[in-house]
C-alpha atoms as a PDB file:
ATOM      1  CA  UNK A   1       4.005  26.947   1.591  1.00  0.00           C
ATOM      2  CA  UNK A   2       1.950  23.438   0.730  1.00  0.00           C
ATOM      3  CA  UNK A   3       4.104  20.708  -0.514  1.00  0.00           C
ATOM      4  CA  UNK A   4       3.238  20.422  -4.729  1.00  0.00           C
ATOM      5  CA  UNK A   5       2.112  16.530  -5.276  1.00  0.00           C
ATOM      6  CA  UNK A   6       1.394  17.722  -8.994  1.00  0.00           C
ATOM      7  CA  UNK A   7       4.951  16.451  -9.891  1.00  0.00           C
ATOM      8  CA  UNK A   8       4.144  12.623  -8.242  1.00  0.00           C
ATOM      9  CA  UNK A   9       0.750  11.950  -8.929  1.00  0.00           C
ATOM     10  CA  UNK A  10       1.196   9.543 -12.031  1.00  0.00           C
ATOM     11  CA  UNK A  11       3.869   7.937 -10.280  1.00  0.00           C
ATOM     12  CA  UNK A  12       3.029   8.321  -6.457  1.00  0.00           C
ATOM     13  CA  UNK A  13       1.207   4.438  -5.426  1.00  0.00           C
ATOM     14  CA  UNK A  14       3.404   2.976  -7.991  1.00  0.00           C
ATOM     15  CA  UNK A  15       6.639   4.045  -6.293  1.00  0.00           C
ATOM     16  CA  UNK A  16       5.409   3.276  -2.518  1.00  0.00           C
ATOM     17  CA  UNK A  17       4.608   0.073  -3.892  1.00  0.00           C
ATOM     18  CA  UNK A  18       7.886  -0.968  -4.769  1.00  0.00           C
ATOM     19  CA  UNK A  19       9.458   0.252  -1.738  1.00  0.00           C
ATOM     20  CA  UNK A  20       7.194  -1.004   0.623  1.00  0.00           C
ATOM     21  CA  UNK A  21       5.599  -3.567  -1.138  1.00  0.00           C
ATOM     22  CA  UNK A  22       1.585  -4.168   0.596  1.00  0.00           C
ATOM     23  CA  UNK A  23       2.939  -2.426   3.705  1.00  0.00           C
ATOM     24  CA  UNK A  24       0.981   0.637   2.683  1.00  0.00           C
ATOM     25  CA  UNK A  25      -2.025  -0.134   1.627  1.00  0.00           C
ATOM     26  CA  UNK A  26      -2.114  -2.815   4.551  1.00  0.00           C
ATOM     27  CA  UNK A  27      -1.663  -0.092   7.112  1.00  0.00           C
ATOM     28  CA  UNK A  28      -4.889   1.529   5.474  1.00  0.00           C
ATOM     29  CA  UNK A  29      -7.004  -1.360   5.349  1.00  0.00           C
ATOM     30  CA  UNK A  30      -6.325  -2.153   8.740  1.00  0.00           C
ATOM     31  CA  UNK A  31      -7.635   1.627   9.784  1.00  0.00           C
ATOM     32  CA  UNK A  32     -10.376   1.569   7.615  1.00  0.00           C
ATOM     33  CA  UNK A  33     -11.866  -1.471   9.265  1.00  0.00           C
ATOM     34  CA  UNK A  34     -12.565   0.386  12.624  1.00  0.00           C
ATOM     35  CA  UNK A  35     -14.786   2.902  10.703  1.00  0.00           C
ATOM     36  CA  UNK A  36     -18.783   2.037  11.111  1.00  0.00           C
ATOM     37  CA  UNK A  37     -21.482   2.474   9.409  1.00  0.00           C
ATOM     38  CA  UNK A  38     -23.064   5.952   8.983  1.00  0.00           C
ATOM     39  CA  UNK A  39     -20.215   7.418  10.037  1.00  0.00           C
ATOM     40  CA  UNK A  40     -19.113  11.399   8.683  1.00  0.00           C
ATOM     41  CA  UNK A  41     -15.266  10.873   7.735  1.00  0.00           C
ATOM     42  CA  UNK A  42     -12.843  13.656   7.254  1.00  0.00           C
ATOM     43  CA  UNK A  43     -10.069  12.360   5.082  1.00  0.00           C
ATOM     44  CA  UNK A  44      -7.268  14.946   5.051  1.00  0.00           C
ATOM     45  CA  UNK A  45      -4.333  14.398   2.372  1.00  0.00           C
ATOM     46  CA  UNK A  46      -5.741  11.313   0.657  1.00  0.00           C
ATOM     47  CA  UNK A  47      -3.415  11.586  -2.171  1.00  0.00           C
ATOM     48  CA  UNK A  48      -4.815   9.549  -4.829  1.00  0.00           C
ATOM     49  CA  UNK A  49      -8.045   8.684  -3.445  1.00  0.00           C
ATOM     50  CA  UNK A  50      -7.940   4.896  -3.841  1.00  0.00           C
ATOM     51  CA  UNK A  51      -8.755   4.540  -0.097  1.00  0.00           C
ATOM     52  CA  UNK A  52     -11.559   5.946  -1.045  1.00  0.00           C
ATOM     53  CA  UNK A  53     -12.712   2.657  -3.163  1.00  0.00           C
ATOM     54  CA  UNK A  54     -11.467   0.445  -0.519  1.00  0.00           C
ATOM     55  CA  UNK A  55     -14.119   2.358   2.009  1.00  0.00           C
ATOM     56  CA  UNK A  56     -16.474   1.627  -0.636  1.00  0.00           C
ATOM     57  CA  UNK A  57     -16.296  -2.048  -0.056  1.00  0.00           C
ATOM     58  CA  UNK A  58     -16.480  -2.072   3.157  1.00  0.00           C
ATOM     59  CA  UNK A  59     -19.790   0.327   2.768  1.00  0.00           C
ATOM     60  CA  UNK A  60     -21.235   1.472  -0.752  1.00  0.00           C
ATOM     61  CA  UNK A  61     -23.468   3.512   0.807  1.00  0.00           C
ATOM     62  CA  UNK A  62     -24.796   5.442   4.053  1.00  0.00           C
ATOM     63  CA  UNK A  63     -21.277   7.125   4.157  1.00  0.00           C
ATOM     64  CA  UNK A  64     -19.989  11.313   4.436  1.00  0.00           C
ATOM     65  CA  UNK A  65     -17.326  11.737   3.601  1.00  0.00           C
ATOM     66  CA  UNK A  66     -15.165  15.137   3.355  1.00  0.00           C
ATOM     67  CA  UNK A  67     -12.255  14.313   0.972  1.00  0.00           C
ATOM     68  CA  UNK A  68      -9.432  17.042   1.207  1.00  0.00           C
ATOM     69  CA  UNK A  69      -6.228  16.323  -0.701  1.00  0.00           C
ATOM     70  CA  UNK A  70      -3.989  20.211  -1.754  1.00  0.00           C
ATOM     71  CA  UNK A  71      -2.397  18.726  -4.981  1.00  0.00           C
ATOM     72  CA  UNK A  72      -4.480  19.327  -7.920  1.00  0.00           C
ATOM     73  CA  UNK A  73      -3.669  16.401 -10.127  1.00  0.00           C
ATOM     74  CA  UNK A  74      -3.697  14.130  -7.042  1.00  0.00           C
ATOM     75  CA  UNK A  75      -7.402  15.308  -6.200  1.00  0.00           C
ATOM     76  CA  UNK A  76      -8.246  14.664 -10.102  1.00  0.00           C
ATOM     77  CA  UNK A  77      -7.527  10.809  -9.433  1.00  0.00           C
ATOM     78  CA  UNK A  78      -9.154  11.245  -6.635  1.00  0.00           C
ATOM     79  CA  UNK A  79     -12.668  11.990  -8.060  1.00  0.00           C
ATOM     80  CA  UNK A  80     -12.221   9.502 -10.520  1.00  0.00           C
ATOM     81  CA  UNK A  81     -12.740   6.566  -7.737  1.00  0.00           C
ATOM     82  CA  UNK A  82     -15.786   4.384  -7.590  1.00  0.00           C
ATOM     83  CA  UNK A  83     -17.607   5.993  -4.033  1.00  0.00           C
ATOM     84  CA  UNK A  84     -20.731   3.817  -4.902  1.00  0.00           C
ATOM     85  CA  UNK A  85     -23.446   5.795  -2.859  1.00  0.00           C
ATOM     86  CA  UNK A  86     -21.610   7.607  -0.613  1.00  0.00           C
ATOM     87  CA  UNK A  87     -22.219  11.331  -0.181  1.00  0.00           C
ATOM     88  CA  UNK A  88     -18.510  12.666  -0.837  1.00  0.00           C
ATOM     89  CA  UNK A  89     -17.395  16.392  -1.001  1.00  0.00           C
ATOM     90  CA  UNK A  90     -13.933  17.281  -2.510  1.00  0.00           C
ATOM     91  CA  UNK A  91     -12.163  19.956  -1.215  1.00  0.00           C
ATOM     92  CA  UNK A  92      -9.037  21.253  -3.106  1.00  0.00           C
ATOM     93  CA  UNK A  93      -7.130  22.888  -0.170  1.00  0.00           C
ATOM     94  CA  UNK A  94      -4.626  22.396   2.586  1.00  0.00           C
ATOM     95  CA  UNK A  95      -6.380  20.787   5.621  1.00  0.00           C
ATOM     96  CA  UNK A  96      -5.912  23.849   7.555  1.00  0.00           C
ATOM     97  CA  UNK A  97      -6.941  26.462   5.109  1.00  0.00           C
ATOM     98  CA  UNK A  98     -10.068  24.513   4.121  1.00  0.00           C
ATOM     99  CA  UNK A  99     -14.000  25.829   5.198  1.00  0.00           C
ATOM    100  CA  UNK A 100     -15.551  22.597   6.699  1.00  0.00           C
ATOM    101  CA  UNK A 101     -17.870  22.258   9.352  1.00  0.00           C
ATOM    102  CA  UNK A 102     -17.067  20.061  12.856  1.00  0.00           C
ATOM    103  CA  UNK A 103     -19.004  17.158  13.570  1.00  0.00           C
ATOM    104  CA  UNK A 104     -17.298  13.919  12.647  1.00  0.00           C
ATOM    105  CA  UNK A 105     -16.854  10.998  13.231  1.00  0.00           C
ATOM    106  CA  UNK A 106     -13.848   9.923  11.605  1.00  0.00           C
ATOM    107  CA  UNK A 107     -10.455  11.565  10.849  1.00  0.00           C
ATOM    108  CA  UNK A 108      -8.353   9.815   8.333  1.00  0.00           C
ATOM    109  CA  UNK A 109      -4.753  10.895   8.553  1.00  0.00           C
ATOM    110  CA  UNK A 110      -2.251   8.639   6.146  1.00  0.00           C
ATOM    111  CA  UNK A 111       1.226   9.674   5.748  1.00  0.00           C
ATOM    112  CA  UNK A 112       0.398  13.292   6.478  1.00  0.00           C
ATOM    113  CA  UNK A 113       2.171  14.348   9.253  1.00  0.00           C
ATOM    114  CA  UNK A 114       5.894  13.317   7.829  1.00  0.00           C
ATOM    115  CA  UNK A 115       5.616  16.215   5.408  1.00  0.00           C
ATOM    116  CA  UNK A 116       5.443  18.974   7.943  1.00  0.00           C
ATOM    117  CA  UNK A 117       7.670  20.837  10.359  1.00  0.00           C
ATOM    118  CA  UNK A 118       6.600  20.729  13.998  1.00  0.00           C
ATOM    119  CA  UNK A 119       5.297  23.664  14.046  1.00  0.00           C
ATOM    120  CA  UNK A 120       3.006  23.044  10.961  1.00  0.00           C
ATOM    121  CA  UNK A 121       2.447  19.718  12.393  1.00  0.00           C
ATOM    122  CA  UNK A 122       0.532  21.531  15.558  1.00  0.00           C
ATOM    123  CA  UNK A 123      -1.396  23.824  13.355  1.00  0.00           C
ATOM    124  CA  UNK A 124      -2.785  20.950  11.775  1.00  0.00           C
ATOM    125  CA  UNK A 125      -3.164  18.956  14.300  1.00  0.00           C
ATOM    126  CA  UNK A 126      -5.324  21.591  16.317  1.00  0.00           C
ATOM    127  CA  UNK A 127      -7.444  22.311  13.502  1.00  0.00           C
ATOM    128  CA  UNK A 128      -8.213  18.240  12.787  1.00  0.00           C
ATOM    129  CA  UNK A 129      -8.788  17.844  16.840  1.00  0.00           C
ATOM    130  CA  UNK A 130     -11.498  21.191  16.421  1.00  0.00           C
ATOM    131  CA  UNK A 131     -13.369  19.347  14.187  1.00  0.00           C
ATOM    132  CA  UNK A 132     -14.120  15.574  15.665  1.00  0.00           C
ATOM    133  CA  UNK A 133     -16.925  14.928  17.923  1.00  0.00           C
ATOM    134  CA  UNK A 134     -16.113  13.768  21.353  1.00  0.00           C
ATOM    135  CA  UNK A 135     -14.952   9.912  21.346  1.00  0.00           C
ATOM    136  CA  UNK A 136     -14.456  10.073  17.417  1.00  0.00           C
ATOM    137  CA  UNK A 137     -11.689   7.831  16.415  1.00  0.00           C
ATOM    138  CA  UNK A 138      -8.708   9.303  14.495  1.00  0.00           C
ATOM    139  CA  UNK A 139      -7.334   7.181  12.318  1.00  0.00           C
ATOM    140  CA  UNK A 140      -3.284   7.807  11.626  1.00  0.00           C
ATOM    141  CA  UNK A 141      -0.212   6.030  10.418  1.00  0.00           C
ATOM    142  CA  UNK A 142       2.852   6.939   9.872  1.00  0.00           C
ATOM    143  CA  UNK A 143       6.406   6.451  10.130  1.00  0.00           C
ATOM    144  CA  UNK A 144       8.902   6.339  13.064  1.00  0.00           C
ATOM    145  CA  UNK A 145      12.057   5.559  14.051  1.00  0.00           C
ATOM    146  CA  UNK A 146      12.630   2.443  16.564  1.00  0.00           C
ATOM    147  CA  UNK A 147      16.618   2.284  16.868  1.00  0.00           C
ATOM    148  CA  UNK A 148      16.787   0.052  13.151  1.00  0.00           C
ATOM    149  CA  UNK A 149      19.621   2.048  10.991  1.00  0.00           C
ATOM    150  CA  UNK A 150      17.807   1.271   7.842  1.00  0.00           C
ATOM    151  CA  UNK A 151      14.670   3.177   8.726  1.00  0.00           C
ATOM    152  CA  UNK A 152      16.712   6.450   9.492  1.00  0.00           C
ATOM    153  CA  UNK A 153      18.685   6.072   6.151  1.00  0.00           C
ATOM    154  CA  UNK A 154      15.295   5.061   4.375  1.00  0.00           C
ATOM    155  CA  UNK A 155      13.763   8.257   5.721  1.00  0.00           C
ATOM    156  CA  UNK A 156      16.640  10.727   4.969  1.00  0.00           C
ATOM    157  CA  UNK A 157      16.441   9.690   1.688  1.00  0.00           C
ATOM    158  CA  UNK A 158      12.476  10.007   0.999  1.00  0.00           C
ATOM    159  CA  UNK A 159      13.146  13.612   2.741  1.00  0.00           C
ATOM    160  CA  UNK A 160      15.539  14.240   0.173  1.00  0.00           C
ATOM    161  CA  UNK A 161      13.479  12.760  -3.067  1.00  0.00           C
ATOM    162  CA  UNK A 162      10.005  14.270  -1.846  1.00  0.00           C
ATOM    163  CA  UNK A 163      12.130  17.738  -1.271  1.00  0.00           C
ATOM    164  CA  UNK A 164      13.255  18.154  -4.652  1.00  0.00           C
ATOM    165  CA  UNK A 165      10.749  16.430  -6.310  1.00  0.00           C
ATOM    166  CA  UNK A 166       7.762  18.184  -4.045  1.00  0.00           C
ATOM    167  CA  UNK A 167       9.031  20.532  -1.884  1.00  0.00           C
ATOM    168  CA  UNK A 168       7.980  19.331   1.481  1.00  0.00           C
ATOM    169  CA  UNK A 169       9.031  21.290   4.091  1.00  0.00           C
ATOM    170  CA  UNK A 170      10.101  18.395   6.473  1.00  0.00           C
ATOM    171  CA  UNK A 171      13.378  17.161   6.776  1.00  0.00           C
ATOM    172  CA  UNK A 172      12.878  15.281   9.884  1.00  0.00           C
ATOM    173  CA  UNK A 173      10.202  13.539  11.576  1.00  0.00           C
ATOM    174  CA  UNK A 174       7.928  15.695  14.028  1.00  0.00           C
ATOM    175  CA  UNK A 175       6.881  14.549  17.085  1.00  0.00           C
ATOM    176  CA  UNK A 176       3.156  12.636  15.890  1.00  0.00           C
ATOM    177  CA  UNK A 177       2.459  10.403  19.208  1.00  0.00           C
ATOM    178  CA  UNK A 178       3.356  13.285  21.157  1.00  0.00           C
ATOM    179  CA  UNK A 179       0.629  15.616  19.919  1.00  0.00           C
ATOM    180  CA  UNK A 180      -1.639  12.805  20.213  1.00  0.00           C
ATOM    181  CA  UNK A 181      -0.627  12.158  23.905  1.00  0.00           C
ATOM    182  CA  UNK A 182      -0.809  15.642  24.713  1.00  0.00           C
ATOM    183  CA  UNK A 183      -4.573  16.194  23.525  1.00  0.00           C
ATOM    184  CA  UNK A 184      -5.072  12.746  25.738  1.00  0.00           C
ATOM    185  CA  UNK A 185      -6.092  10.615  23.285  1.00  0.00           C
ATOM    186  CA  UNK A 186      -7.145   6.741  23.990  1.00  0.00           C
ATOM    187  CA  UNK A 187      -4.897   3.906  21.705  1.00  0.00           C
ATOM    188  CA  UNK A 188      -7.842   1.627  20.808  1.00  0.00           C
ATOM    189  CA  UNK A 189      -5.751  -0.656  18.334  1.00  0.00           C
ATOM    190  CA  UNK A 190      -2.652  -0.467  17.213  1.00  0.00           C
ATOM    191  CA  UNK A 191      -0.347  -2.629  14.039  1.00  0.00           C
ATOM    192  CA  UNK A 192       3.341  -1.873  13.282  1.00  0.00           C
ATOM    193  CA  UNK A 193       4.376  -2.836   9.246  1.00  0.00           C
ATOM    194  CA  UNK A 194       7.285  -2.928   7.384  1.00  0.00           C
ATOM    195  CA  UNK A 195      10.051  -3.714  10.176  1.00  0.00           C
ATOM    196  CA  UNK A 196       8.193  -1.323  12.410  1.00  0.00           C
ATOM    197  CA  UNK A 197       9.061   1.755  10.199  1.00  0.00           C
ATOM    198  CA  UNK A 198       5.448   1.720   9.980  1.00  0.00           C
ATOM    199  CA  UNK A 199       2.976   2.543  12.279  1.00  0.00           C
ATOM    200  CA  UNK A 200      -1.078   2.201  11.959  1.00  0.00           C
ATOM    201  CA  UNK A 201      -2.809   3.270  15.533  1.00  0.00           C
ATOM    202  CA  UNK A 202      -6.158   4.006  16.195  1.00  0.00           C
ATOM    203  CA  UNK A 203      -7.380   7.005  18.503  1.00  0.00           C
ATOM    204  CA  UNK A 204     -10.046   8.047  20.224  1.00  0.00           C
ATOM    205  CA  UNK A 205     -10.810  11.275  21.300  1.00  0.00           C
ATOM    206  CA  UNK A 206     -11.816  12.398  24.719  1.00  0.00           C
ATOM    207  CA  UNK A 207     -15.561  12.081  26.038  1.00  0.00           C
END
């Protein structure tokens, strides 16, 4: 069963903010800056959509973009943002579940993979690889876990909160790089945020 956002979507930027401060939207910003012009972007769990105005800036026009975000009030703040001239289709679905056509570019992945078990972690995954182009770039961050004992109590208790509060099915971290390593994908840039909790990398898929 999807994780319900409904609960923290007035609330949801707000409260990352005063955890993390900038780290979060400074991870996006940083991804967002590989993406070039003309592109066809898959974003998949955008949450609130305001990456989507920040891609605006960097291009108000000459963009497609697929926008799919599963939490109903979450996708209603998300159509709200300014796109400028951008062609953008909302799609009010789980990633895996949703009809779209292969052929991009760009995949946009922020904070998605935390929420899932591995196994759900693979069926996504699989059907995000199905549906970039050869030598798209895949654009993911996340957190991990680099020996600090802060970031493993900081991540037990977001578990906990986004468990009650959404019912995520995650209680640990999957294994992201790993699924990226195993499809061989290229690291074409790569920033770590937030006392390396965070991690921003940029992929490329294989030729």
């Amino acid at each position: 069963m999807a994780a319900n956002f409904k609960n923290s979507a007035w609330f949801y930027d707000r409260l990352s903010r005063l955890v993390y401060g900038k780290a979060i939207v400074n991870t996006q910003l940083f991804l967002i800056s590989y993406i070039k012009p003309n592109s066809n972007i898959l974003i998949a769990g955008g949450g609130t959509g305001w990456i989507l105005e920040e891609i605006t800036r960097l291009y108000p026009s000459g963009l497609n973009i697929t926008y799919v975000e599963v939490a109903p009030d979450m996708m209603a703040l998300s159509r709200r943002r300014n796109t400028g001239n951008n062609q953008v289709t909302f799609i009010n679905n789980v990633i895996e579940k949703a009809s779209v056509s292969p052929d991009f570019d760009v995949a946009i992945t922020p904070f998605l993979f935390d929420n899932f078990t591995q196994q759900t972690l693979i069926t996504v995954f699989n059907k995000i690889h199905t549906l970039l182009k050869p030598g798209a770039l895949w654009l993911n961050c996340d957190f991990q876990l680099t020996g600090k004992w802060w970031q493993a109590f900081l991540l037990k208790s977001m578990f906990l909160f986004f468990r009650i509060v959404c019912g995520i099915e995650a209680s640990k971290l999957p294994e992201i790089v790993a699924r990226f390593n195993s499809q061989r994908y290229k690291v074409l840039g790569e920033r770590t945020l937030f006392g390396e909790f965070i991690l921003a990398r940029v992929y490329a898929k294989e030729e």
